[in-house]
C-alpha atoms as a PDB file:
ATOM      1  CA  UNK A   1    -150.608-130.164-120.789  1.00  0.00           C
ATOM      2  CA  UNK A   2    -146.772-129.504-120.106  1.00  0.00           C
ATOM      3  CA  UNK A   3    -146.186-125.577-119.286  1.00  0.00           C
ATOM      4  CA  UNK A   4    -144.256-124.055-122.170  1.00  0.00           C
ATOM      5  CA  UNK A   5    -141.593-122.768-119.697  1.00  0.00           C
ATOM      6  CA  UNK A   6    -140.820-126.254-118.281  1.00  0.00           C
ATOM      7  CA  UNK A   7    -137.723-127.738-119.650  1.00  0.00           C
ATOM      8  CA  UNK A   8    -139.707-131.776-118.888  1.00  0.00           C
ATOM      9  CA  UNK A   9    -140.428-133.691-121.323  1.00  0.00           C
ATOM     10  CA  UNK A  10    -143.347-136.636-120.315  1.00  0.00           C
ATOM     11  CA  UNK A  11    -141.580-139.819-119.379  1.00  0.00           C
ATOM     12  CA  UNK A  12    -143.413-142.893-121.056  1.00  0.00           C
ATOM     13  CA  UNK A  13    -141.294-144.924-118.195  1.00  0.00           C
ATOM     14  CA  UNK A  14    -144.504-146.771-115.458  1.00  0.00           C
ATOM     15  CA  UNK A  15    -145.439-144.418-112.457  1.00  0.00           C
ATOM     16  CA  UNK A  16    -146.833-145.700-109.017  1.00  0.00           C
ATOM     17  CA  UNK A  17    -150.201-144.062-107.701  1.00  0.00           C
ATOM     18  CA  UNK A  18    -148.631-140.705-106.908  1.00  0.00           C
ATOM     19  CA  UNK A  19    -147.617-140.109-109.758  1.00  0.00           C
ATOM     20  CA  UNK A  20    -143.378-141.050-109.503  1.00  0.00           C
ATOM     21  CA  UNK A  21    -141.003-143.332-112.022  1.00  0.00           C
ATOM     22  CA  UNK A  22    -140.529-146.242-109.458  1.00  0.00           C
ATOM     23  CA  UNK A  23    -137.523-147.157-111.181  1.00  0.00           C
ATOM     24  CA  UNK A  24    -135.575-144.215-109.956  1.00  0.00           C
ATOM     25  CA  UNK A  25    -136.388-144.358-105.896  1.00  0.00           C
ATOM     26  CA  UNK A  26    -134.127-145.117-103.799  1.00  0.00           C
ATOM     27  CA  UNK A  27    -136.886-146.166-101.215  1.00  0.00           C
ATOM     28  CA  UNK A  28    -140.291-147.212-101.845  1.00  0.00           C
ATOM     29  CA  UNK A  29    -142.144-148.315 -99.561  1.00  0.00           C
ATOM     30  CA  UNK A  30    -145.705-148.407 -99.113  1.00  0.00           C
ATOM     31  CA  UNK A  31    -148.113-149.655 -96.052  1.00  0.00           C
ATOM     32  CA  UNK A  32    -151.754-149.885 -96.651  1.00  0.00           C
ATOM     33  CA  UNK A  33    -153.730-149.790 -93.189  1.00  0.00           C
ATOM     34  CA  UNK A  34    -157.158-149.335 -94.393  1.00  0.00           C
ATOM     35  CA  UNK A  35    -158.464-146.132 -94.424  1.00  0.00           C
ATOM     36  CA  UNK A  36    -154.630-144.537 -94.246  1.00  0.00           C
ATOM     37  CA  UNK A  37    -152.014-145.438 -95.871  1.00  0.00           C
ATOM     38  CA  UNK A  38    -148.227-144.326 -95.594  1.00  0.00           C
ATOM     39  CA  UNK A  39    -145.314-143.976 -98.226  1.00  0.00           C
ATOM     40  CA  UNK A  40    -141.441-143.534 -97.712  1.00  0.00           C
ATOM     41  CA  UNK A  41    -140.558-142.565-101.151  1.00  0.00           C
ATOM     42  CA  UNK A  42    -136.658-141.490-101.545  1.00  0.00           C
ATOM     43  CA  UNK A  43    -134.448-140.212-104.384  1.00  0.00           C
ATOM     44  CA  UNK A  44    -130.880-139.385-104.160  1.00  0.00           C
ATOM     45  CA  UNK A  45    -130.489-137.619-107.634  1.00  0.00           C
ATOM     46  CA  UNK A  46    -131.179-134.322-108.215  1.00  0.00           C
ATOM     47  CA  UNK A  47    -132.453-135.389-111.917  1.00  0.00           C
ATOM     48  CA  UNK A  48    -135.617-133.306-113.492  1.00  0.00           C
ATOM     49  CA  UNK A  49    -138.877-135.378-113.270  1.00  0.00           C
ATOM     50  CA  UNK A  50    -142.908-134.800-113.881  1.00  0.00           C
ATOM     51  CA  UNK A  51    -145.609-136.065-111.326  1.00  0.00           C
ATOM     52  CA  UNK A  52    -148.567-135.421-113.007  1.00  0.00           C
ATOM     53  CA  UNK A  53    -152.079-137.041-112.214  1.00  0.00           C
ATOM     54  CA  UNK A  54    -155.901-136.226-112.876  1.00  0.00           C
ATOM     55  CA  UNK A  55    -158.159-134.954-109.805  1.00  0.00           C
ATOM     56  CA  UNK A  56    -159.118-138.600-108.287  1.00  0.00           C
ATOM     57  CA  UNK A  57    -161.441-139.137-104.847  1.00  0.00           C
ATOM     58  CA  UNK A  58    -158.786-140.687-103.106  1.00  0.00           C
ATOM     59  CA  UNK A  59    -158.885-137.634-100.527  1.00  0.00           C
ATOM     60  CA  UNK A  60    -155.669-136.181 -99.152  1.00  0.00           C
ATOM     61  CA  UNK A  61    -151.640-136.633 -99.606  1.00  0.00           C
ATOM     62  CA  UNK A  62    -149.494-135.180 -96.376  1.00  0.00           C
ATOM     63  CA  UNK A  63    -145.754-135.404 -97.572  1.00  0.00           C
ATOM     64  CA  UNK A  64    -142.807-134.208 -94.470  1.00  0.00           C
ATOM     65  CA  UNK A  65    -139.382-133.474 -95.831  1.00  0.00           C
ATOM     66  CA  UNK A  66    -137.029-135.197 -93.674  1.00  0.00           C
ATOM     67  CA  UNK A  67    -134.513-133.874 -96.026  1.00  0.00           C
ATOM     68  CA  UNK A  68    -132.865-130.306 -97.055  1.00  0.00           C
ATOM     69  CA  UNK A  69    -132.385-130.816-100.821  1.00  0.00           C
ATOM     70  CA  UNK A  70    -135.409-130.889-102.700  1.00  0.00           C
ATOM     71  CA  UNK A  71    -137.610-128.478-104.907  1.00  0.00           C
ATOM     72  CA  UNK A  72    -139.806-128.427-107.801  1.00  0.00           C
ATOM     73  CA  UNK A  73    -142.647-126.037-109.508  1.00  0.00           C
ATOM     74  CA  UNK A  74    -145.901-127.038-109.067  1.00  0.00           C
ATOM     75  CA  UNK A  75    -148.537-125.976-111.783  1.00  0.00           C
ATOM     76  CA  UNK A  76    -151.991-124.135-110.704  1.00  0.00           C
ATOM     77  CA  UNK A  77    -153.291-123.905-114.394  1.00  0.00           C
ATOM     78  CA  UNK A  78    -151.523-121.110-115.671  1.00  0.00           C
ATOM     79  CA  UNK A  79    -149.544-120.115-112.646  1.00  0.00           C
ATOM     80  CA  UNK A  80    -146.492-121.671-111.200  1.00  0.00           C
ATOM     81  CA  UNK A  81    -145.071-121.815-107.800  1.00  0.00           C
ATOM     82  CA  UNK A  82    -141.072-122.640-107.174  1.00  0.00           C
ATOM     83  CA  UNK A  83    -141.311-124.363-103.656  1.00  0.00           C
ATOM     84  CA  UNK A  84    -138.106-125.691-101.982  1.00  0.00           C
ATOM     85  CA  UNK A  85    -137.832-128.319 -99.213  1.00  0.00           C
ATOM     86  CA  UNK A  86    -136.093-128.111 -96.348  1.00  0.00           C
ATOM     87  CA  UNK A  87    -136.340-130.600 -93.216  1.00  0.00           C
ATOM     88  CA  UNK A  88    -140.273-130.570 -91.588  1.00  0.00           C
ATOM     89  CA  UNK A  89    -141.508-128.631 -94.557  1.00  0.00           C
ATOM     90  CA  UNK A  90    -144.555-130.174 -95.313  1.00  0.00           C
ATOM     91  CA  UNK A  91    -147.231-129.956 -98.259  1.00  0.00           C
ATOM     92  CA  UNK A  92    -150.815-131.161 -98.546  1.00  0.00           C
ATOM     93  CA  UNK A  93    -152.402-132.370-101.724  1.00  0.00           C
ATOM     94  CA  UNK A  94    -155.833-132.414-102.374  1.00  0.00           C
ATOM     95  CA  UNK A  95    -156.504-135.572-104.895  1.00  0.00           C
ATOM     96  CA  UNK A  96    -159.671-133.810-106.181  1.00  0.00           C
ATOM     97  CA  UNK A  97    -157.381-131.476-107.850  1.00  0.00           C
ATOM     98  CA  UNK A  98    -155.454-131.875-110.966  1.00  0.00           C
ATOM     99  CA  UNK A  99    -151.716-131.737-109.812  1.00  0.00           C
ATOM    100  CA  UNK A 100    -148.444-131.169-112.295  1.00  0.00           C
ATOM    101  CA  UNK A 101    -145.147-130.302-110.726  1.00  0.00           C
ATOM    102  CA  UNK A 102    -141.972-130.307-111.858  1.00  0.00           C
ATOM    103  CA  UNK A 103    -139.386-132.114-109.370  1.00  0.00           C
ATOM    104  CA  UNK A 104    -135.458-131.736-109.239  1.00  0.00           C
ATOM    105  CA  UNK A 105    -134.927-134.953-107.485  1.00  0.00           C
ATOM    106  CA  UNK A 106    -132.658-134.965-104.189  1.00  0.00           C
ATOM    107  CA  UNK A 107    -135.617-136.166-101.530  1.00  0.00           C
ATOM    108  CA  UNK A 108    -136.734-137.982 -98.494  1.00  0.00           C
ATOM    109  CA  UNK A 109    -140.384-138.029 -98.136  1.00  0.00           C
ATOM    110  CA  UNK A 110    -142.771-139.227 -95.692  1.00  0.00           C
ATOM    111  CA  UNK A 111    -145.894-139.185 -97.091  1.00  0.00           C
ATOM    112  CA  UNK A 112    -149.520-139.929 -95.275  1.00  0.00           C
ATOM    113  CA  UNK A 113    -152.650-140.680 -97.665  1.00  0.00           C
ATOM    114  CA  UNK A 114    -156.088-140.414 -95.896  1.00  0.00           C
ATOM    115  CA  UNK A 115    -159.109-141.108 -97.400  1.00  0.00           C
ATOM    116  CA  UNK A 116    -161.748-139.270 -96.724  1.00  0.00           C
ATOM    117  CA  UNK A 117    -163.232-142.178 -94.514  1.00  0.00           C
ATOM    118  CA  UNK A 118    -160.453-141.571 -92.388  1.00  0.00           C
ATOM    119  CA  UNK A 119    -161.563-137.978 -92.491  1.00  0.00           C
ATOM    120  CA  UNK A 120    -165.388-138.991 -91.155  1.00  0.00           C
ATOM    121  CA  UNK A 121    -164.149-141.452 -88.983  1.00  0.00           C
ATOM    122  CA  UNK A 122    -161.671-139.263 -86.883  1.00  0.00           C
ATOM    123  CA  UNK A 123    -164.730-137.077 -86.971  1.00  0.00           C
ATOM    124  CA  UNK A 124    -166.838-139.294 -85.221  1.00  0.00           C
ATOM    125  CA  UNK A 125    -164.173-140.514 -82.617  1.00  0.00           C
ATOM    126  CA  UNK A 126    -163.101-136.528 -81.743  1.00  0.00           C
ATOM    127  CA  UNK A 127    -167.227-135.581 -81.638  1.00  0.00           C
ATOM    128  CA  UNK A 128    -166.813-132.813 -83.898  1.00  0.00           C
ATOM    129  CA  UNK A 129    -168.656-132.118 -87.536  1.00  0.00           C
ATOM    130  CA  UNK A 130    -166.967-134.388 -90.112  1.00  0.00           C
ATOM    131  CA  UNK A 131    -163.584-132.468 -91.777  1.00  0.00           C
ATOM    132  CA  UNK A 132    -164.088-131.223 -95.384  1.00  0.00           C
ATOM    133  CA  UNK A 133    -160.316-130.484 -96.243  1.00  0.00           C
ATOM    134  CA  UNK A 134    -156.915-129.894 -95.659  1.00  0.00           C
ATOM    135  CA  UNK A 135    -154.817-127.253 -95.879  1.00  0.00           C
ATOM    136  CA  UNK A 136    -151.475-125.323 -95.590  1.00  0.00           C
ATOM    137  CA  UNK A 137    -149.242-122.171 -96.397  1.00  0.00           C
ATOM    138  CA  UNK A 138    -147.089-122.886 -99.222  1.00  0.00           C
ATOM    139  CA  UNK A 139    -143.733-122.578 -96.913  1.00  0.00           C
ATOM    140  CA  UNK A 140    -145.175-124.300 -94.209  1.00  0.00           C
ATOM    141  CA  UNK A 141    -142.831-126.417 -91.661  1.00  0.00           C
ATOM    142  CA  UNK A 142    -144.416-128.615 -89.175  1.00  0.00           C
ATOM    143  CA  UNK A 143    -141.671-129.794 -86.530  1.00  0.00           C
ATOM    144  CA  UNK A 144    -144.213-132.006 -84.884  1.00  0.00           C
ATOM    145  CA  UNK A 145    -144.860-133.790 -88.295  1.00  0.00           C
ATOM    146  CA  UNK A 146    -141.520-134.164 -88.757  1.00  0.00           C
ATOM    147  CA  UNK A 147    -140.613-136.089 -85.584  1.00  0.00           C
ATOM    148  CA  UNK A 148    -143.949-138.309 -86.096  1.00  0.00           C
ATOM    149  CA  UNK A 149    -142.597-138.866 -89.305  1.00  0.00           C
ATOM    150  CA  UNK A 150    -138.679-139.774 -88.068  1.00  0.00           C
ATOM    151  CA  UNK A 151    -140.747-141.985 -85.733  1.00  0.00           C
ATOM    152  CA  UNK A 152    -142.471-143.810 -88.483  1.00  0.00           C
ATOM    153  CA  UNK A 153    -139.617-143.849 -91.266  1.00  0.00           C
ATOM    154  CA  UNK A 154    -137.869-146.579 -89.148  1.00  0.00           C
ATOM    155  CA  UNK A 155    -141.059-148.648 -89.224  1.00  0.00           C
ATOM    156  CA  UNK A 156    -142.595-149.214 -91.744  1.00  0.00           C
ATOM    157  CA  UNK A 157    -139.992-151.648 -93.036  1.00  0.00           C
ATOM    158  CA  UNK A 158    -140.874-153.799 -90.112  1.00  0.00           C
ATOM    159  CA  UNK A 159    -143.182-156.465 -89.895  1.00  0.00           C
ATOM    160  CA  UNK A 160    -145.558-157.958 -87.280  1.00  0.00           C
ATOM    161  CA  UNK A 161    -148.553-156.894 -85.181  1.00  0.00           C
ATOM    162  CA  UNK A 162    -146.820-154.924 -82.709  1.00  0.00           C
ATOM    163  CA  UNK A 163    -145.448-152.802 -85.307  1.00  0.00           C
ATOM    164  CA  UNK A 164    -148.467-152.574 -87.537  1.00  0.00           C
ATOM    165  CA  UNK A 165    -150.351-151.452 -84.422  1.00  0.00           C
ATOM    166  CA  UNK A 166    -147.712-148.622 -83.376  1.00  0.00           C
ATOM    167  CA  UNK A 167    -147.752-147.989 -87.124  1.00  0.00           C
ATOM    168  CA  UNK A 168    -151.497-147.240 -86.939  1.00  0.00           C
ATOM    169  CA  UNK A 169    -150.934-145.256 -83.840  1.00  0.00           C
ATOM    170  CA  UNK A 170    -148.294-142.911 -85.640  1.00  0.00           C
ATOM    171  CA  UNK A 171    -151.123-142.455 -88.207  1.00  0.00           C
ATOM    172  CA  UNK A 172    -153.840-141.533 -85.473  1.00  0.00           C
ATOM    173  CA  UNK A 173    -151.542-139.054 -84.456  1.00  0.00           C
ATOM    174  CA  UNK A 174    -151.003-137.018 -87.438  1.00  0.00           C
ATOM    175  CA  UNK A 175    -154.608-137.026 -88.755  1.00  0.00           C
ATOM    176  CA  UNK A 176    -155.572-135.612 -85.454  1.00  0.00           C
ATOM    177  CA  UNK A 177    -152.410-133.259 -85.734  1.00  0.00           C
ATOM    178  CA  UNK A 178    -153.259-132.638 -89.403  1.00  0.00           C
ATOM    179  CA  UNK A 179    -157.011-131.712 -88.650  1.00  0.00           C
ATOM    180  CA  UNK A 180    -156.306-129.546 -85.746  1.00  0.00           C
ATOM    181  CA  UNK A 181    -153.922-127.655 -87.474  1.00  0.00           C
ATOM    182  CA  UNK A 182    -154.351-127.476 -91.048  1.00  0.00           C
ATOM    183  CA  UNK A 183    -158.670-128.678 -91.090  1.00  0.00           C
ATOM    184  CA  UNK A 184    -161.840-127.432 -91.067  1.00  0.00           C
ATOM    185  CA  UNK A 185    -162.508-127.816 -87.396  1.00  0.00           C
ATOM    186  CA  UNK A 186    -160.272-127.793 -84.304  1.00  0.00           C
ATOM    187  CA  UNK A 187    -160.754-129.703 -80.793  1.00  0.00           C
ATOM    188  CA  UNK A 188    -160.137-127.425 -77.921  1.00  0.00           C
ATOM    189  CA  UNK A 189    -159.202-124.605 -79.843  1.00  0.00           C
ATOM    190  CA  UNK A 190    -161.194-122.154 -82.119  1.00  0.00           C
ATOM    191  CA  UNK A 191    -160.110-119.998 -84.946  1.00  0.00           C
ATOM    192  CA  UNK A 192    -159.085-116.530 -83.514  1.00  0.00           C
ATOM    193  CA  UNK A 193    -162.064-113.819 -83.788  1.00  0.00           C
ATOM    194  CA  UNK A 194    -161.355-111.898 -87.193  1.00  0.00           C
ATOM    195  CA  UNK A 195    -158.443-113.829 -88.222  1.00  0.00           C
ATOM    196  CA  UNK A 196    -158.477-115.529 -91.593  1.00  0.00           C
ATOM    197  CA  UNK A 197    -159.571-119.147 -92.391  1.00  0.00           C
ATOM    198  CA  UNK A 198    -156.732-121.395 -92.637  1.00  0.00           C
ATOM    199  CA  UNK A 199    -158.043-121.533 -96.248  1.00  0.00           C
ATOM    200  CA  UNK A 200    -157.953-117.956 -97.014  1.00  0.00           C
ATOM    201  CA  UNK A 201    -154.432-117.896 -95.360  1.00  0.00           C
ATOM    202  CA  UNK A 202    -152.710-120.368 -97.723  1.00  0.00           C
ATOM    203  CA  UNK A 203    -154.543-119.135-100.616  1.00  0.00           C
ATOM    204  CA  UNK A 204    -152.934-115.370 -99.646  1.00  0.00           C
ATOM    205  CA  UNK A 205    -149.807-116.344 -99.154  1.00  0.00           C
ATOM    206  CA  UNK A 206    -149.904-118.223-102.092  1.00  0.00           C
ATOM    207  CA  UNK A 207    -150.403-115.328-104.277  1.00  0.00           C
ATOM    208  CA  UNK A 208    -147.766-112.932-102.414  1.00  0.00           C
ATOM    209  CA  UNK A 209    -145.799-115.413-103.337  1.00  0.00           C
ATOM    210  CA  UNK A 210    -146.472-115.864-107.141  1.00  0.00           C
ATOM    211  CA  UNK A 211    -144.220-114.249-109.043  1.00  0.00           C
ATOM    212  CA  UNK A 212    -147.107-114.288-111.821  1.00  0.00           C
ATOM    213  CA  UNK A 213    -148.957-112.368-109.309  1.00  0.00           C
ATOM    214  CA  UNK A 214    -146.503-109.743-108.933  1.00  0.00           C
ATOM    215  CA  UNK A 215    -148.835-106.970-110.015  1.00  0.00           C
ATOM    216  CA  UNK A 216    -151.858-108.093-108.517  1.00  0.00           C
ATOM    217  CA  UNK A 217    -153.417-105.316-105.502  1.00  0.00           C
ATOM    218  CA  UNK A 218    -154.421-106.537-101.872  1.00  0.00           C
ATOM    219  CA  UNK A 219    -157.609-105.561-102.882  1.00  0.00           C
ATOM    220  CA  UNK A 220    -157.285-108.381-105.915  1.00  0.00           C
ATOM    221  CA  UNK A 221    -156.209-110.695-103.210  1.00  0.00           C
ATOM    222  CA  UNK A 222    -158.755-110.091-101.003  1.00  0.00           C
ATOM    223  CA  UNK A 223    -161.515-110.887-103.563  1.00  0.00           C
ATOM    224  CA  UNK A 224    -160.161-114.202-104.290  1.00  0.00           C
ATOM    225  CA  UNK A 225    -160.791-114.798-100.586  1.00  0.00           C
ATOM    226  CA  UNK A 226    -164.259-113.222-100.962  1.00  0.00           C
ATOM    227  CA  UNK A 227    -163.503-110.839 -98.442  1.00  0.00           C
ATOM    228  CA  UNK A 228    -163.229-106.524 -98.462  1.00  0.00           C
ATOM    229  CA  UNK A 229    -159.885-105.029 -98.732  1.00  0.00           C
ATOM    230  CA  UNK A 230    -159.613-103.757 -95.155  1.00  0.00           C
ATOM    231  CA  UNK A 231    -161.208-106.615 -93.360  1.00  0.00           C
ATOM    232  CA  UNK A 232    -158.725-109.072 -95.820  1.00  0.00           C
ATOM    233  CA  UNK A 233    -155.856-106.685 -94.248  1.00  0.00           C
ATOM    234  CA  UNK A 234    -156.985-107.090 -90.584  1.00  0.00           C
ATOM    235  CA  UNK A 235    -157.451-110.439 -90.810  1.00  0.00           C
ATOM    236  CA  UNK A 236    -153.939-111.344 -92.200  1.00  0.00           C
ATOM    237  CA  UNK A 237    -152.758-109.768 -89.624  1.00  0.00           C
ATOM    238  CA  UNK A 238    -154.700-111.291 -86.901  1.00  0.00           C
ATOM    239  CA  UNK A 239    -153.891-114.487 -88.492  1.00  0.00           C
ATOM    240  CA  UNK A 240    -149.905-113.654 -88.874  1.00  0.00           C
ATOM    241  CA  UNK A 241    -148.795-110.753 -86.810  1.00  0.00           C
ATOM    242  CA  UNK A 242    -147.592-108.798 -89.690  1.00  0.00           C
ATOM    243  CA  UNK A 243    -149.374-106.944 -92.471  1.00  0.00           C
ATOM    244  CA  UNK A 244    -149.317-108.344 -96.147  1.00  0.00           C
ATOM    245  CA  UNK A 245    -146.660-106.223 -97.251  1.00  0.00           C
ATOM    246  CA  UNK A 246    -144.483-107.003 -94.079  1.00  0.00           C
ATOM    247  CA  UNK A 247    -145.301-110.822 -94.219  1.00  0.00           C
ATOM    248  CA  UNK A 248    -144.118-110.592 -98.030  1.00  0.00           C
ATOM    249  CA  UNK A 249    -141.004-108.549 -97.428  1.00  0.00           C
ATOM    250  CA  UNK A 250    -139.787-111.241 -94.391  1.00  0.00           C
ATOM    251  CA  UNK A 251    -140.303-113.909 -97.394  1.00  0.00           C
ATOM    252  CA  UNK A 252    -138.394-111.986 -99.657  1.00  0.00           C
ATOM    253  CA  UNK A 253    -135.556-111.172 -96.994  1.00  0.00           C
ATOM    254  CA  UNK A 254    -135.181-114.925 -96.014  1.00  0.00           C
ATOM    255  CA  UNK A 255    -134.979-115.958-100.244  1.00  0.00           C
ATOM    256  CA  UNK A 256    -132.223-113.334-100.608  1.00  0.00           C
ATOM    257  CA  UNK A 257    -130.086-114.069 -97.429  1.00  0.00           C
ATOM    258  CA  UNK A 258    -130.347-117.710 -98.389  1.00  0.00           C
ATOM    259  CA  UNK A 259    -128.722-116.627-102.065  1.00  0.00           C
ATOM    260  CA  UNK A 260    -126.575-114.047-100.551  1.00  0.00           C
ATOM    261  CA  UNK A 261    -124.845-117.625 -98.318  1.00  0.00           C
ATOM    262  CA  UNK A 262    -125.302-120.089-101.011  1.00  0.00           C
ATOM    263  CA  UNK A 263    -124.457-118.896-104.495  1.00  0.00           C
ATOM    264  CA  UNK A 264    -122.158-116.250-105.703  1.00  0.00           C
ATOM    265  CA  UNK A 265    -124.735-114.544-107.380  1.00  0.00           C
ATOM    266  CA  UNK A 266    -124.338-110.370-107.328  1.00  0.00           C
ATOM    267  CA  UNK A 267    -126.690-108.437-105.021  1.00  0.00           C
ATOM    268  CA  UNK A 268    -128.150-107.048-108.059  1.00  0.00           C
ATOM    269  CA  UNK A 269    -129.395-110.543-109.230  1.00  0.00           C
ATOM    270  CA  UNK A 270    -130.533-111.413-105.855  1.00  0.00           C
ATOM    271  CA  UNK A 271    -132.997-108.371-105.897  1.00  0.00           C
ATOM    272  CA  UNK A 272    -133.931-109.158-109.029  1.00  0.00           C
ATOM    273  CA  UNK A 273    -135.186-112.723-108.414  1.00  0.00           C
ATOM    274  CA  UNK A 274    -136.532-111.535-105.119  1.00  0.00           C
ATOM    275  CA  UNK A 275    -138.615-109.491-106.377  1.00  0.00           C
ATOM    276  CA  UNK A 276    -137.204-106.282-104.626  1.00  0.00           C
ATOM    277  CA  UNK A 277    -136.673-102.723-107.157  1.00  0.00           C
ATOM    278  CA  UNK A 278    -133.409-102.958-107.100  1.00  0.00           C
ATOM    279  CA  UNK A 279    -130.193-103.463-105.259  1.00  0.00           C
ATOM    280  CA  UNK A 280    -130.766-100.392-102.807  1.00  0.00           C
ATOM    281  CA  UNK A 281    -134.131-101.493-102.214  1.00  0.00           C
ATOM    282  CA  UNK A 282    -132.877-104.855-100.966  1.00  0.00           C
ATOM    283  CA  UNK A 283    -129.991-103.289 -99.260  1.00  0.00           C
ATOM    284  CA  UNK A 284    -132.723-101.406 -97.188  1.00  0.00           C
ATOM    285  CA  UNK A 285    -135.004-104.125 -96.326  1.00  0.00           C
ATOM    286  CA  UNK A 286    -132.047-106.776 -95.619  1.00  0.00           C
ATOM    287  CA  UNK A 287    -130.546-104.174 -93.266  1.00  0.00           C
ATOM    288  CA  UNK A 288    -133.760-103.250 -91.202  1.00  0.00           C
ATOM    289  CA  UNK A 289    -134.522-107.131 -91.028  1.00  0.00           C
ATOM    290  CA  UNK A 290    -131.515-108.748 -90.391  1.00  0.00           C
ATOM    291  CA  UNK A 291    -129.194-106.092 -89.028  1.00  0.00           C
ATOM    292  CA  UNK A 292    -126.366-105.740 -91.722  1.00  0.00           C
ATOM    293  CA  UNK A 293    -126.269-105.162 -94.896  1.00  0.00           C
ATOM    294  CA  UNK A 294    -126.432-108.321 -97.810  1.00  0.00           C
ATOM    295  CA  UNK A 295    -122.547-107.416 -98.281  1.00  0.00           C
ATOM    296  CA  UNK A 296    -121.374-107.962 -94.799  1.00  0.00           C
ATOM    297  CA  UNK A 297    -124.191-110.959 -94.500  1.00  0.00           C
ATOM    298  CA  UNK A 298    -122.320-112.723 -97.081  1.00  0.00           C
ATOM    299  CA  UNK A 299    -118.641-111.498 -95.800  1.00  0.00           C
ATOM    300  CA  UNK A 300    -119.995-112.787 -92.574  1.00  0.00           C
ATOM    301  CA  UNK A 301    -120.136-116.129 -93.704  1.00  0.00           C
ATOM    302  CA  UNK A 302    -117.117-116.458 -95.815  1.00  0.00           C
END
């Protein structure tokens, strides 16, 4: 079911298996090696378009931005989240879940599939209890991924044993990557004592984030993740170094000075969107954590 708020209308034009109009990529490549398999999907327009697919047991999608000008809202049933791409962001997908997002076009994308035999089998080979998921913060950048991924993009138009071999390798590389930091389990390194699971993290940052959420208490955070209020609060902060209300406010700060240099918007829009009281409010924050005020920030840059 489209969102009522969505200006997309369903495309009857054929989609490939994630979901895209093949028609209007740029690049589309795809390389099946068994139990991964890797995509370099690529659109130059900055047209509206509607990936949509039912939950499936295909396992997991990894897609790295090697790009700066993508976004699109992704649907949670009735919540929405505006995510924007910029060069090593990453996102994970979980093909059990029913996904809907809204894309405005403009994109580079490597993307990984693994199945979840990939999942056992890299299980096996690192002696550690098989992985039951992935997951990530819903602003998360990856630099590692991203240079894997500038490794591979060159590749996988290539033919011939050598290069389906370093291919594989590349793959290898990010699973174990991927499962150290974004799985269930973690070779040579344990979660921190008290801190959240990676889980719990994404899921809380996730809901700072919604605007639909904007009313919601820690303490109705906290029991989404099952946990108390003051152990939820300690444990963000193990697990981030700042408190939820200081981890939202550095989000907030970074959407507005990103405004402030790249639209003419008025400061008093710019808090509004943000999510900040009002101009004074942002004027506050912006000056305690960046060190000038929005008005010089965008003088500054002029």
């Amino acid at each position: 079911m489209i969102p009522p708020d969505s200006p997309f209308r369903q495309s009857s034009a054929p989609k490939d298996n994630l979901g895209c109009i093949s028609t209007k990529l740029r690049k589309d490549i795809h390389v099946d090696s068994g139990d991964i398999a890797f995509y370099r999907k690529c659109m130059v327009e900055p047209q509206l378009e509607r990936v949509a697919m039912p939950a499936c047991d295909r396992g997991f999608l990894v897609g790295v931005s090697l790009g700066n000008a993508h976004r699109r809202r992704i649907f949670t049933g009735a919540r929405a989240l505006d995510r924007r791409f910029e060069t090593d962001s990453i996102y994970i997908r979980d093909f059990s879940e029913d996904y809907q997002a809204d894309m405005y076009g403009n994109f580079d994308f490597i993307l990984v599939e693994l199945s979840r035999a990939f999942l056992t089998r890299l299980g096996d080979e690192q002696h550690v209890p098989t992985l039951g998921g992935l997951t990530c913060a819903p602003d998360q950048k990856d630099p590692v991924l991203g240079h894997l991924s500038r490794a591979l993009a060159g590749n996988l138009e290539v033919g011939g044993p050598l290069n389906r071999l370093f291919v594989e390798q590349i793959g290898l590389a990010m699973g174990t990557h991927l499962a150290k930091q974004y799985g269930d389990f973690s070779t040579g390194r344990e979660r921190a004592k008290g801190a959240l699971s990676a889980a719990d993290e994404a899921r809380a940052k996730e809901l700072l984030l919604d605007k639909s959420h904007a009313n919601a208490s820690i303490a109705d955070i906290a029991r989404e993740c099952n946990l108390s209020r003051g152990y939820f609060i300690r444990a963000f902060a193990k697990s981030t170094g700042r408190t939820p209300h200081q981890w939202l406010l550095e989000q907030r700060t970074e959407q507005a000075r990103q405004l402030v240099e790249r639209t003419r918007m008025t400061l008093s829009e710019i808090a509004t969107i943000c999510g900040f009281a009002d101009q004074s409010h942002l004027s506050r924050v912006f000056l305690k954590l960046v060190g000038m005020s929005p008005g010089a920030w965008r003088r500054r840059g002029a």
